[in-house]
N, C-alpha and C. Protein backbone atom coordinates (compact mmCIF):
# COMPACT_ATOMS: atom_id res chain seq x y z
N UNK A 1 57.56 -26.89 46.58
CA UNK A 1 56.74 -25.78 46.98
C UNK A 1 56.26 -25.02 45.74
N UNK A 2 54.84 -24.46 45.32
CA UNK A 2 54.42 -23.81 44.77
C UNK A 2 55.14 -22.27 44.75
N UNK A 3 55.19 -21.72 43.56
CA UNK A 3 55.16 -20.36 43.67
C UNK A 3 53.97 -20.04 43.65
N UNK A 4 54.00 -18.68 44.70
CA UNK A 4 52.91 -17.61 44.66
C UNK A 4 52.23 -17.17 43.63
N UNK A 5 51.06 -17.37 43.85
CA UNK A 5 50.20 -16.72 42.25
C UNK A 5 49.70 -17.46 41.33
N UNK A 6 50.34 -19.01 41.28
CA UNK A 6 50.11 -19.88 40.30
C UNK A 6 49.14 -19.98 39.96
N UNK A 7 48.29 -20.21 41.16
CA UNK A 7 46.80 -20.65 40.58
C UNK A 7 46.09 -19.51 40.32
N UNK A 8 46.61 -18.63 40.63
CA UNK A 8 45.68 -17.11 40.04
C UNK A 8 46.09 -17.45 38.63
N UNK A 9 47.38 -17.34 38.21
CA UNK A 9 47.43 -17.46 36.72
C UNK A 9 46.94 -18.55 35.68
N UNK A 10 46.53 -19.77 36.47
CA UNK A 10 46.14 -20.74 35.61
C UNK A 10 44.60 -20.39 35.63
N UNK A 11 44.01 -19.92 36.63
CA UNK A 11 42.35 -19.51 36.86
C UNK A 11 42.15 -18.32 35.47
N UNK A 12 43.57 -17.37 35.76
CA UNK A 12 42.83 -16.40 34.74
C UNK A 12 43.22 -16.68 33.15
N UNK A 13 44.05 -18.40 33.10
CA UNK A 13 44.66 -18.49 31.28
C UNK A 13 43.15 -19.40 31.20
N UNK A 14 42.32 -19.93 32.33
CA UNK A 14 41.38 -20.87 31.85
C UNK A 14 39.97 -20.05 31.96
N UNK A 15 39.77 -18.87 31.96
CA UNK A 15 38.78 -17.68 31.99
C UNK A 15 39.18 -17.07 30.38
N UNK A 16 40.26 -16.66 30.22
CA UNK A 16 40.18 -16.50 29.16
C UNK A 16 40.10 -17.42 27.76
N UNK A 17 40.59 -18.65 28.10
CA UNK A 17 39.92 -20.06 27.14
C UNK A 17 38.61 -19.61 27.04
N UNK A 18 37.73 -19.78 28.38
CA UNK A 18 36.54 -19.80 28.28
C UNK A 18 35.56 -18.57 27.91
N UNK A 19 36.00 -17.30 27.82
CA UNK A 19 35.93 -16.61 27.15
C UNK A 19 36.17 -16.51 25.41
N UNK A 20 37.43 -16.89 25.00
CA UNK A 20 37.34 -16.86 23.59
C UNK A 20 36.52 -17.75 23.20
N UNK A 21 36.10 -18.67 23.69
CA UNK A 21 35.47 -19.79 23.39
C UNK A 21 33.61 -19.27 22.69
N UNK A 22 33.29 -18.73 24.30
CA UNK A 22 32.27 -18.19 24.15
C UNK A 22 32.16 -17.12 22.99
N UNK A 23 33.18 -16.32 22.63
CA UNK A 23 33.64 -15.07 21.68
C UNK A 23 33.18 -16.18 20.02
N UNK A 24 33.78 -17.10 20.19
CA UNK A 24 33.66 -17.58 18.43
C UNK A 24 32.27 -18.54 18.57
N UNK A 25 32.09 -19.13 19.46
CA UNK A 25 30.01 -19.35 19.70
C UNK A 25 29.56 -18.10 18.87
N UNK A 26 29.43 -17.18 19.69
CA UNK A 26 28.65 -16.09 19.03
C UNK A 26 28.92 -15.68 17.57
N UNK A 27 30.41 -15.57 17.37
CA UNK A 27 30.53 -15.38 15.75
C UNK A 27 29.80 -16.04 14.86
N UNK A 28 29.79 -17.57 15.47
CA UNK A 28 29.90 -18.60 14.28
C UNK A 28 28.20 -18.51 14.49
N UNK A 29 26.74 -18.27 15.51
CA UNK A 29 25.72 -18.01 15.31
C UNK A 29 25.28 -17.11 14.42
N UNK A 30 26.18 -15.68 14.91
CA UNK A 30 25.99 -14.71 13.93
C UNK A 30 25.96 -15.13 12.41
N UNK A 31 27.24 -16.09 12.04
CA UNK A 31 27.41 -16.06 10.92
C UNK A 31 26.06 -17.26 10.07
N UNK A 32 25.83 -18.03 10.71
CA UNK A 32 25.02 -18.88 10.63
C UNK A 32 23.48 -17.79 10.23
N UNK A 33 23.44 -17.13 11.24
CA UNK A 33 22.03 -16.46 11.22
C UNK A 33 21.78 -15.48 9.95
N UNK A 34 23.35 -15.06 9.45
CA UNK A 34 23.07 -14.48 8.04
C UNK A 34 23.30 -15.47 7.23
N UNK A 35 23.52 -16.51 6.82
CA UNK A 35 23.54 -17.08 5.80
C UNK A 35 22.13 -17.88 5.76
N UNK A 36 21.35 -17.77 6.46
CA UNK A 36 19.84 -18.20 6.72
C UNK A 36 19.50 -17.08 6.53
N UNK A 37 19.10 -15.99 6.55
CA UNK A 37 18.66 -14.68 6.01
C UNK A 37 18.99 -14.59 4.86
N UNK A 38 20.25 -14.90 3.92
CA UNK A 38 20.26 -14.46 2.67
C UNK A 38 19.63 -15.50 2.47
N UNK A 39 19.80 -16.71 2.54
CA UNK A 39 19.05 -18.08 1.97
C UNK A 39 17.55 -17.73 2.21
N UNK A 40 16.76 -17.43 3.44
CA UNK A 40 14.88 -17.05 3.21
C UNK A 40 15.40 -15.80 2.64
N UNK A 41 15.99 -14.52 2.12
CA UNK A 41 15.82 -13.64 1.44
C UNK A 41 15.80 -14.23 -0.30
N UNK A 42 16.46 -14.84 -0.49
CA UNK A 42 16.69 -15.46 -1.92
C UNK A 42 15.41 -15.85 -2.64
N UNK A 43 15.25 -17.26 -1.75
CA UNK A 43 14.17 -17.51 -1.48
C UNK A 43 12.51 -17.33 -1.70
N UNK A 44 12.31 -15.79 -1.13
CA UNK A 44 11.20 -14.92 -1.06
C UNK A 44 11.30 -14.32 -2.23
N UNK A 45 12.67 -13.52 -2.68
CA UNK A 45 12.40 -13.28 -3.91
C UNK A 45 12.10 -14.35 -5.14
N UNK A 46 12.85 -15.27 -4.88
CA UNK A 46 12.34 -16.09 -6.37
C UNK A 46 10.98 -16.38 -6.48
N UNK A 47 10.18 -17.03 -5.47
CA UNK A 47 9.04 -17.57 -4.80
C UNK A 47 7.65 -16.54 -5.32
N UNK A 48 8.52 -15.27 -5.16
CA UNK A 48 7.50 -14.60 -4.71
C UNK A 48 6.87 -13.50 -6.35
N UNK A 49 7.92 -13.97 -7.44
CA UNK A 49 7.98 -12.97 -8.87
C UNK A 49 6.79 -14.17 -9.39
N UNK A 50 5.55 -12.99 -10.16
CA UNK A 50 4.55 -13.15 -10.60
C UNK A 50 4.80 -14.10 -11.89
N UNK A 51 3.80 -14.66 -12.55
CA UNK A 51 4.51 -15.76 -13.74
C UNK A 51 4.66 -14.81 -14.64
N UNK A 52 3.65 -13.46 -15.22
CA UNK A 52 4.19 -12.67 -16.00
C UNK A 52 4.46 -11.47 -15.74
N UNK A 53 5.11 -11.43 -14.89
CA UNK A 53 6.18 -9.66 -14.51
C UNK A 53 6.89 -9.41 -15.60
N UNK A 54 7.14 -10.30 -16.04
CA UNK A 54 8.31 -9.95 -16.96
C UNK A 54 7.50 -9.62 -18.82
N UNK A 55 6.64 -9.26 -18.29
CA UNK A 55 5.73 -8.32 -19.22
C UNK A 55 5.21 -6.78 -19.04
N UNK A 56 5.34 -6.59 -18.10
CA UNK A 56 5.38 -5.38 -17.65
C UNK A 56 6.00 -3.84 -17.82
N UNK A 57 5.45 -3.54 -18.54
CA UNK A 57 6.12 -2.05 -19.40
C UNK A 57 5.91 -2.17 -21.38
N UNK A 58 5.39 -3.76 -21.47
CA UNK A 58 5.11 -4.03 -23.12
C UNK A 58 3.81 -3.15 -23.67
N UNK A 59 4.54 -3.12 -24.42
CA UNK A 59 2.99 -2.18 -25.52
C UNK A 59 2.44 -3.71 -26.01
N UNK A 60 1.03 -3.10 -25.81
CA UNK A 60 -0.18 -3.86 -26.16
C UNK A 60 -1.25 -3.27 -27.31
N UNK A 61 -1.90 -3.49 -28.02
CA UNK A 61 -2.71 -1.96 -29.11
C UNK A 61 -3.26 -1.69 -28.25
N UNK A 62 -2.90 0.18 -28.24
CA UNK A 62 -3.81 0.98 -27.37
C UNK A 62 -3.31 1.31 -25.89
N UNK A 63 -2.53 0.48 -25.50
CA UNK A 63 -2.36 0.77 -23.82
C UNK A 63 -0.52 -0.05 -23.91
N UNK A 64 -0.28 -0.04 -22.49
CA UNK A 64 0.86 -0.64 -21.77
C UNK A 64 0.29 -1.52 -20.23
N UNK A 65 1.08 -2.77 -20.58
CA UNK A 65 0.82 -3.70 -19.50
C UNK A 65 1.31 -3.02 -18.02
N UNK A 66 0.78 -2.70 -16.97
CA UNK A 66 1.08 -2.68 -15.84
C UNK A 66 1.27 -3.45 -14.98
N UNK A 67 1.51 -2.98 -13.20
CA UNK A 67 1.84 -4.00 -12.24
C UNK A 67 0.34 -4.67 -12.27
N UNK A 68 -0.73 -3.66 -12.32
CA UNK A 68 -2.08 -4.19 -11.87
C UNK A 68 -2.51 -4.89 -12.90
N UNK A 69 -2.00 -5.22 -14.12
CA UNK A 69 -3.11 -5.72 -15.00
C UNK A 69 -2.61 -7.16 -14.63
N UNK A 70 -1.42 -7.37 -13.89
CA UNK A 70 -1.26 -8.94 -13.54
C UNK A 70 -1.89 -9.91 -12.21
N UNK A 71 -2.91 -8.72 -11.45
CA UNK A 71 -3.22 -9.15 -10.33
C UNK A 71 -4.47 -10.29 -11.06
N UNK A 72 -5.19 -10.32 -12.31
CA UNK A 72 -5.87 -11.07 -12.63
C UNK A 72 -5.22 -12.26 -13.45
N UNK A 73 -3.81 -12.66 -13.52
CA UNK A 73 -2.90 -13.70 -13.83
C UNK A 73 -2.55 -14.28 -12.71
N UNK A 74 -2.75 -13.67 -11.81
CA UNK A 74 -2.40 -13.93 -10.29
C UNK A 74 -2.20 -15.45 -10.31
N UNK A 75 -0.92 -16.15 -9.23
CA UNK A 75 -0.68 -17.30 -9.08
C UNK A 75 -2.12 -17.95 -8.09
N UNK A 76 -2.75 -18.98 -7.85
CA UNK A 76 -3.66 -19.45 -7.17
C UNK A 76 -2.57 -19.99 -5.52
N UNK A 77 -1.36 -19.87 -5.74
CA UNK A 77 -0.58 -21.06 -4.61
C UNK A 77 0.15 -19.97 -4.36
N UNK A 78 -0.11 -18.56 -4.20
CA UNK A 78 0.70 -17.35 -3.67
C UNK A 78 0.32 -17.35 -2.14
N UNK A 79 -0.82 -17.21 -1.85
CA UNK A 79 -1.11 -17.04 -0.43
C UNK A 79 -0.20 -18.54 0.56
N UNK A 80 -0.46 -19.81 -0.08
CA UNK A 80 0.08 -20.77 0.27
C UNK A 80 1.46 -20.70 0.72
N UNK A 81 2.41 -20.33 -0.65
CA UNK A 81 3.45 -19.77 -0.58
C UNK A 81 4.00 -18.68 0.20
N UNK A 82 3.32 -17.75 0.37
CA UNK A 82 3.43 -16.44 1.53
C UNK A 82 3.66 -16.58 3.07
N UNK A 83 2.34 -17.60 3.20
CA UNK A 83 2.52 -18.45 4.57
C UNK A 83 3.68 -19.60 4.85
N UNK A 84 4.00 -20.17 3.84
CA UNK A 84 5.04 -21.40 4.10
C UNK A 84 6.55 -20.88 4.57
N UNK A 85 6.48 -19.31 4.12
CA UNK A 85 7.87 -18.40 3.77
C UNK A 85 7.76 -18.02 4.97
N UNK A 86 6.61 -17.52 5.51
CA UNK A 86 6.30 -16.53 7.05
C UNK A 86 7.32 -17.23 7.96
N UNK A 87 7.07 -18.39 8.07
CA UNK A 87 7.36 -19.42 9.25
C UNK A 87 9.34 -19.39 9.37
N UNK A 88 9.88 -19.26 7.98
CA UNK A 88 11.66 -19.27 8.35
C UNK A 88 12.11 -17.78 9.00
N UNK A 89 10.99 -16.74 8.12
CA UNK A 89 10.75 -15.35 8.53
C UNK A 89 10.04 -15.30 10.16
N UNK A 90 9.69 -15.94 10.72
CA UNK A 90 9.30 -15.47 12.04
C UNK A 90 10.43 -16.08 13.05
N UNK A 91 10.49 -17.21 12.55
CA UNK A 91 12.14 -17.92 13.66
C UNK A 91 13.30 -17.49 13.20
N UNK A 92 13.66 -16.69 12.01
CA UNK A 92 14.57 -15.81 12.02
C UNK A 92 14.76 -14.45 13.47
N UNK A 93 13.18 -13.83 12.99
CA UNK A 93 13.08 -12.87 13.82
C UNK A 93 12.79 -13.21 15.30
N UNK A 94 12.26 -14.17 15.69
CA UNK A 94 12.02 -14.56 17.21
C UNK A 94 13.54 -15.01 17.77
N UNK A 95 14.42 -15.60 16.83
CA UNK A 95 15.67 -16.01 17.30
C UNK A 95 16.49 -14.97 17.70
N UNK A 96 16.08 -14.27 16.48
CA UNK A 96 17.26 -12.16 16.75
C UNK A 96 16.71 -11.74 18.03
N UNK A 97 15.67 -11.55 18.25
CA UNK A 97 14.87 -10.70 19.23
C UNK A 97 14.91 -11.59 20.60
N UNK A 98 15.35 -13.04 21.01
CA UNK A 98 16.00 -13.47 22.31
C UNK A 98 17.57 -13.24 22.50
N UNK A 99 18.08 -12.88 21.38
CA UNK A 99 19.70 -12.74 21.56
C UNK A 99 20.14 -10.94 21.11
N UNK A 100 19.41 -10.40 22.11
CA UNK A 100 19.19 -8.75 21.69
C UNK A 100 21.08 -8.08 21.76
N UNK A 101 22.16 -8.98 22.00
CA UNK A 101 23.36 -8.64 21.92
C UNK A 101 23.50 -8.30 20.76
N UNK A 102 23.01 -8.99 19.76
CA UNK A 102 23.21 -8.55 18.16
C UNK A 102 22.57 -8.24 17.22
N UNK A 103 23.09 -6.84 17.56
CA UNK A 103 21.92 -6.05 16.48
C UNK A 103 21.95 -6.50 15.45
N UNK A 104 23.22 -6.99 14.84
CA UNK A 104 23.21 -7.31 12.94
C UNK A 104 22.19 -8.40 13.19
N UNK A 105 21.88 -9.28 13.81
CA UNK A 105 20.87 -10.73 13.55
C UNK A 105 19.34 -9.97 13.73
N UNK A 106 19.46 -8.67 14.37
CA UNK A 106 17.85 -8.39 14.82
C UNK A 106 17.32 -7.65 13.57
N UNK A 107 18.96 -6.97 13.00
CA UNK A 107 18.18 -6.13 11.81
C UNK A 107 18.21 -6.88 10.18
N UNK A 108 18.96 -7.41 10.24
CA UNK A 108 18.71 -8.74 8.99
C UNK A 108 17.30 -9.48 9.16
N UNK A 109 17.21 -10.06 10.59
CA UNK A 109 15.83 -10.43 10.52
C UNK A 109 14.49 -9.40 10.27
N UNK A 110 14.92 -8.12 10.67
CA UNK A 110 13.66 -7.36 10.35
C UNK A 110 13.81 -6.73 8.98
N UNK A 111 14.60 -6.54 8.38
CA UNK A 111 14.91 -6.19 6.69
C UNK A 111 13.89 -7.58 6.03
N UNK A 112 14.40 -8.70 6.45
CA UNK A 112 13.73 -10.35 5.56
C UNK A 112 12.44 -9.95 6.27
N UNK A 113 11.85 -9.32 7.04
CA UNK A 113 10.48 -8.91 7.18
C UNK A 113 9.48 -7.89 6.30
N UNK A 114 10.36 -6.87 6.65
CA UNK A 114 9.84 -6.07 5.72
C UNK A 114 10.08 -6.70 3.97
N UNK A 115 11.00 -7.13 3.59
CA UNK A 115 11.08 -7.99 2.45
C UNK A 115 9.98 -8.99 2.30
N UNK A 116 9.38 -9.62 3.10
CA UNK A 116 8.56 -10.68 3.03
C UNK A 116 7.13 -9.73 2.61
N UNK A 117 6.94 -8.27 3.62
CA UNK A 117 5.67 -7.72 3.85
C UNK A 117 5.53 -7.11 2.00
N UNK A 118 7.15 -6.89 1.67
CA UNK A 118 6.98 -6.43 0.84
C UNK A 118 6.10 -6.88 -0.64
N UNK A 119 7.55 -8.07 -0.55
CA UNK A 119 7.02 -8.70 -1.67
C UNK A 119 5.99 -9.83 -2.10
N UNK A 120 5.87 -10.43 -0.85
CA UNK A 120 3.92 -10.69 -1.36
C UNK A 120 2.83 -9.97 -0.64
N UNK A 121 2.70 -8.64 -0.30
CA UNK A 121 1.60 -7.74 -0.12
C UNK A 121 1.46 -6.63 -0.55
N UNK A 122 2.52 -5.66 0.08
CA UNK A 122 2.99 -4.10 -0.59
C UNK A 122 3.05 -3.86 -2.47
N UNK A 123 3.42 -4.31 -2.90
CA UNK A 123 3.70 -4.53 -4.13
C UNK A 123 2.74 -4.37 -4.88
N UNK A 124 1.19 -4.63 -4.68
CA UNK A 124 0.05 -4.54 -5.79
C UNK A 124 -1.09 -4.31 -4.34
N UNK A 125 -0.11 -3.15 -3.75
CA UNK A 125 -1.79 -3.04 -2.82
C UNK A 125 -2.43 -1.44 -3.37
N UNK A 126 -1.55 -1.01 -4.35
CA UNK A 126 -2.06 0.29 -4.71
C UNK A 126 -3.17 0.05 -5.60
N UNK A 127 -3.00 -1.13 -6.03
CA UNK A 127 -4.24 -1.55 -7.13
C UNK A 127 -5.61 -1.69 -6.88
């Protein structure tokens, strides 16, 4: 003969399996989804530094090199590059924004946005 309750207790040790289960799914996405954010954040920055930034603030006779005097050194394969970057940057953010449980994936993805807007547009639009 069974004792009373049994199967309540095996229903609720195999609810909670299936619960932790589901619990480290989500971690291990989460964790996944930032290490793809720092990787397109990395990324965007390297991609995205002008060939001579790193002139910027030199005395020249008469003047100092600025951000704007490099928009006419300008890379020709920036826009190319801008767009190729958009695309890990938008399935970052379309992925955060169907799984609205986690804010850290929605706001990493929108930081690598504004990072993206930043650094190939914002950056030399005062010029």
């Amino acid at each position: 003969m069974r004792p009373i309750g049994g199967d309540r207790d095996r229903h609720r040790a195999a609810a909670r399996s299936r619960w932790r289960a589901a619990r480290r799914r989500r971690a291990t996405k989460r964790l996944v989804h930032a290490v793809s954010a720092a990787a397109a954040a990395l990324t965007i920055v390297v991609l995205s530094v002008e060939p001579y930034e790193w002139m910027i603030g030199a005395q020249e006779p008469g003047r100092v090199v600025t951000r704007c005097d490099l928009l006419a050194l300008r890379d020709p394969a920036r826009p190319l590059l801008a767009a190729l970057l958009l695309v890990p940057v938008a399935v970052l953010l379309v992925g955060a924004w169907r799984r609205p449980r986690s804010r850290l994936c929605l706001l990493l993805s929108s930081a690598l946005a504004v990072l993206w807007l930043y650094r190939f547009h914002l950056r030399f639009a005062a010029c």
